[in-house]
N, C-alpha and C. Protein backbone atom coordinates (compact mmCIF):
# COMPACT_ATOMS: atom_id res chain seq x y z
N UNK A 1 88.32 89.22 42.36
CA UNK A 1 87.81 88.18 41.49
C UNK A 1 88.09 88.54 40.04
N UNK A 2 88.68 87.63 39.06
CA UNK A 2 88.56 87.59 37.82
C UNK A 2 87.70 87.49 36.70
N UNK A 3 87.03 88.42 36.11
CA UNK A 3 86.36 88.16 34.87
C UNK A 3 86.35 87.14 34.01
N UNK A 4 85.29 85.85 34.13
CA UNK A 4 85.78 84.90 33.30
C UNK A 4 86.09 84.89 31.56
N UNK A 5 86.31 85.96 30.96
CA UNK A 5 86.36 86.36 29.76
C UNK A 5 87.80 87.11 29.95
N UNK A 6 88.49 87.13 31.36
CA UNK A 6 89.92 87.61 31.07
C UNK A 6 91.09 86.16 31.46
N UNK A 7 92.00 85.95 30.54
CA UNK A 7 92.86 84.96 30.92
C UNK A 7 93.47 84.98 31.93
N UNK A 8 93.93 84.26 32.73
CA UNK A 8 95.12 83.85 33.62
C UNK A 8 96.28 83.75 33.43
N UNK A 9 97.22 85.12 34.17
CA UNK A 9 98.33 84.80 33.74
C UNK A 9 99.02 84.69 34.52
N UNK A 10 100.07 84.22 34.72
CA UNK A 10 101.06 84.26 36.32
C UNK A 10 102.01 85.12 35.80
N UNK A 11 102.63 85.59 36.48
CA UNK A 11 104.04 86.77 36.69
C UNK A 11 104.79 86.00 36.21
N UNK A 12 105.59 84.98 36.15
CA UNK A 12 106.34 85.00 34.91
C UNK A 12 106.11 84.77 33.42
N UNK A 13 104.79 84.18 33.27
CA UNK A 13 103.83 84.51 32.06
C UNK A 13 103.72 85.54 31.57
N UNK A 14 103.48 86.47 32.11
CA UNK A 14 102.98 88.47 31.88
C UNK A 14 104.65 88.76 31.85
N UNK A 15 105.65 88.45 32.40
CA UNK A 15 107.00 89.27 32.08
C UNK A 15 107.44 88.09 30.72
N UNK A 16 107.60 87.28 30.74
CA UNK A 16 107.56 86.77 29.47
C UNK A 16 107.01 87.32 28.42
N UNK A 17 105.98 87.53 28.15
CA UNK A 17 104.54 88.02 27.11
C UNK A 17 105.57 89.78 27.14
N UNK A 18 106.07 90.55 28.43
CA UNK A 18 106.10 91.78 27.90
C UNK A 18 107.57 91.96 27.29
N UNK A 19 108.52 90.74 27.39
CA UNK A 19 109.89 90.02 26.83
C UNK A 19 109.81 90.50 25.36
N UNK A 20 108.89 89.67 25.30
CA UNK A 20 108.52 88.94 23.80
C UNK A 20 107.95 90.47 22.76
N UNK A 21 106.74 91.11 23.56
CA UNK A 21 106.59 92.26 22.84
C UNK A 21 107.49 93.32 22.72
N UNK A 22 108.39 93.41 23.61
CA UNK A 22 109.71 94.89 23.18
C UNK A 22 110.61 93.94 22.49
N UNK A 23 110.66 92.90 21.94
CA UNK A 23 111.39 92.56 21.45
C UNK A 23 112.72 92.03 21.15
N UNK A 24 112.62 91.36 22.82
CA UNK A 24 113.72 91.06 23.59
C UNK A 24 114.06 89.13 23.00
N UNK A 25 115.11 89.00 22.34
CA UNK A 25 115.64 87.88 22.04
C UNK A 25 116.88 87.11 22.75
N UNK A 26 117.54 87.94 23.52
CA UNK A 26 118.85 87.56 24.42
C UNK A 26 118.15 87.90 26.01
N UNK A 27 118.93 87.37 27.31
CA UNK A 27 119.11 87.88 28.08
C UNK A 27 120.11 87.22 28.80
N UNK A 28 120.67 88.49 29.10
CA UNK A 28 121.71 87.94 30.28
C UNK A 28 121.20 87.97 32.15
N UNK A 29 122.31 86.97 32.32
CA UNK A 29 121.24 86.87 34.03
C UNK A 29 122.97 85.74 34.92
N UNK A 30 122.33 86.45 36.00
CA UNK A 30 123.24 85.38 37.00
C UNK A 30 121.99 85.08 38.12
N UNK A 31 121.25 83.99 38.12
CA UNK A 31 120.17 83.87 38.52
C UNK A 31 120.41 83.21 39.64
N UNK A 32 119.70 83.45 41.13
CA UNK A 32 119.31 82.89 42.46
C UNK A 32 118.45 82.13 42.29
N UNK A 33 118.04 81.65 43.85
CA UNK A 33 116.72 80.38 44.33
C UNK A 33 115.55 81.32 43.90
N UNK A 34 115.11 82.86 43.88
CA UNK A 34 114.46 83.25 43.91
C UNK A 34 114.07 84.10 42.25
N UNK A 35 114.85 83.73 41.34
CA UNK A 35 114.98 83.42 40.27
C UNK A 35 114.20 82.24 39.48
N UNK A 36 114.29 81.28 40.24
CA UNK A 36 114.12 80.01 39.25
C UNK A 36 112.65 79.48 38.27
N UNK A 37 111.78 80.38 39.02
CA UNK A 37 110.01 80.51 38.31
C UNK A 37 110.50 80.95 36.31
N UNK A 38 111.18 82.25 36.98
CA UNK A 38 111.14 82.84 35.56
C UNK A 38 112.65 82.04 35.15
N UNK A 39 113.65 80.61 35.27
CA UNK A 39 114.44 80.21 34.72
C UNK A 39 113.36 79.24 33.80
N UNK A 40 112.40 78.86 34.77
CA UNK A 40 111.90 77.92 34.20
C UNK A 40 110.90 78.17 33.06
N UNK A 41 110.73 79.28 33.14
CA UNK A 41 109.77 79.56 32.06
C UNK A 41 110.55 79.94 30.99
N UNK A 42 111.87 80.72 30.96
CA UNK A 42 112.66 80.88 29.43
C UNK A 42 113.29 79.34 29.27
N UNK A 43 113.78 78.83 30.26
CA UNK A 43 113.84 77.26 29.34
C UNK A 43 112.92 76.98 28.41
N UNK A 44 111.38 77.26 28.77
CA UNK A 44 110.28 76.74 27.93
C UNK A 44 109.78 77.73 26.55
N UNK A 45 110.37 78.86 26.41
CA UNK A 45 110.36 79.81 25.81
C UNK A 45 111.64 79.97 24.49
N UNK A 46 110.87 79.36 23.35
CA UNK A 46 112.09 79.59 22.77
C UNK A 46 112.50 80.55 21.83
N UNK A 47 112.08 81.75 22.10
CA UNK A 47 112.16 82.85 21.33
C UNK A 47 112.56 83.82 22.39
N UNK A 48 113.26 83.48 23.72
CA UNK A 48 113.82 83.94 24.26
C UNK A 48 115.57 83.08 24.66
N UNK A 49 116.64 83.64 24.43
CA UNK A 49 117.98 82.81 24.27
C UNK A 49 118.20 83.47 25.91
N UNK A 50 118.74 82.44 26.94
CA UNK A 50 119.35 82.82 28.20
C UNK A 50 120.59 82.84 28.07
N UNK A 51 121.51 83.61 28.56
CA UNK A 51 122.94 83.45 28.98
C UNK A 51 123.77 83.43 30.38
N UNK A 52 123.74 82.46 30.81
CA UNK A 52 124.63 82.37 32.07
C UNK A 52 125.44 83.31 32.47
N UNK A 53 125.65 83.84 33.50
CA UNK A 53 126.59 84.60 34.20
C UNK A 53 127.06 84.08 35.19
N UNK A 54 128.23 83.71 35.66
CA UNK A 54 128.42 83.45 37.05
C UNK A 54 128.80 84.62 37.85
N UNK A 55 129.12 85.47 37.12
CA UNK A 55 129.03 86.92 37.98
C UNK A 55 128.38 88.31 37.31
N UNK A 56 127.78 88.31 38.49
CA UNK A 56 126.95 89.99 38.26
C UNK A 56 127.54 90.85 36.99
N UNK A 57 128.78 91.34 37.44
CA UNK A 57 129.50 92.21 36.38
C UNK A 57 129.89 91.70 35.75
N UNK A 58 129.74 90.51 35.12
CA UNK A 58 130.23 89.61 33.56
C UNK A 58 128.93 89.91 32.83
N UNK A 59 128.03 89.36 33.77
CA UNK A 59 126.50 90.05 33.03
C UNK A 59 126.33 91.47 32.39
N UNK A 60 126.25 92.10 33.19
CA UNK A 60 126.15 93.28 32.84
C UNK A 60 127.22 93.47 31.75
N UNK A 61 128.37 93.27 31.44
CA UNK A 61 129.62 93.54 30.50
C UNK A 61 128.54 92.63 29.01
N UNK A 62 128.96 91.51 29.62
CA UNK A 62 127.86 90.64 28.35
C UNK A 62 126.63 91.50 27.83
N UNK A 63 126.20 91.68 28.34
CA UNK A 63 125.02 92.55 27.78
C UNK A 63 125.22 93.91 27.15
N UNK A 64 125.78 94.51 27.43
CA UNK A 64 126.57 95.53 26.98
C UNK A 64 127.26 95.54 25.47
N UNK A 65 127.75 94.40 25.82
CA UNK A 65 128.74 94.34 24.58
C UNK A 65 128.05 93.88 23.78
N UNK A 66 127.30 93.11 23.83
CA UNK A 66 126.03 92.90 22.88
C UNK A 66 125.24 93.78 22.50
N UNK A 67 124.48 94.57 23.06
CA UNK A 67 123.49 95.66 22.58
C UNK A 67 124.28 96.18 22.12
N UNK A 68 125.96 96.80 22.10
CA UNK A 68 126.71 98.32 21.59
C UNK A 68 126.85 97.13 19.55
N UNK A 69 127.00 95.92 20.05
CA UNK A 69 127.37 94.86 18.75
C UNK A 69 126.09 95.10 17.85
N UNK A 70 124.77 95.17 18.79
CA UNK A 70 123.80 94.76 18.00
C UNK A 70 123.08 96.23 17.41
N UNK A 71 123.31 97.24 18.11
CA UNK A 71 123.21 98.61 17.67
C UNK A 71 121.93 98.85 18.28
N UNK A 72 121.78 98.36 19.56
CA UNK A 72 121.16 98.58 20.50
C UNK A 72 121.05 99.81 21.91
């Protein structure tokens, strides 16, 4: 049972919220059916930017090349 003095958050709410506090502004992703909770929540999130992948290792390269760009 929940403390009514603690909020409700759902799992992609709470990974959002812990996005947002390390300070995460990009992400890269090649996202599944089992994906789509947390697609739908960075659509709604706009202090988080998504980037398409259609493949795994484009992702990972994308991201890469970004953090080494961003001095990450």
């Amino acid at each position: 049972m929940i403390p009514s003095a603690m909020a409700y958050l759902s799992g992609k709410q709470a990974f959002l919220e812990i996005l947002k506090t390390e300070g995460v502004s990009v992400m890269f992703g090649n996202p599944g059916t089992t994906e789509l909770p947390l697609m739908d929540g960075l659509a709604r999130e706009p202090g988080i930017r998504y980037v398409l992948a259609l493949q795994e290792a484009v992702a990972i390269s994308m991201a890469d090349a970004y953090a080494q760009a961003h001095g990450g």
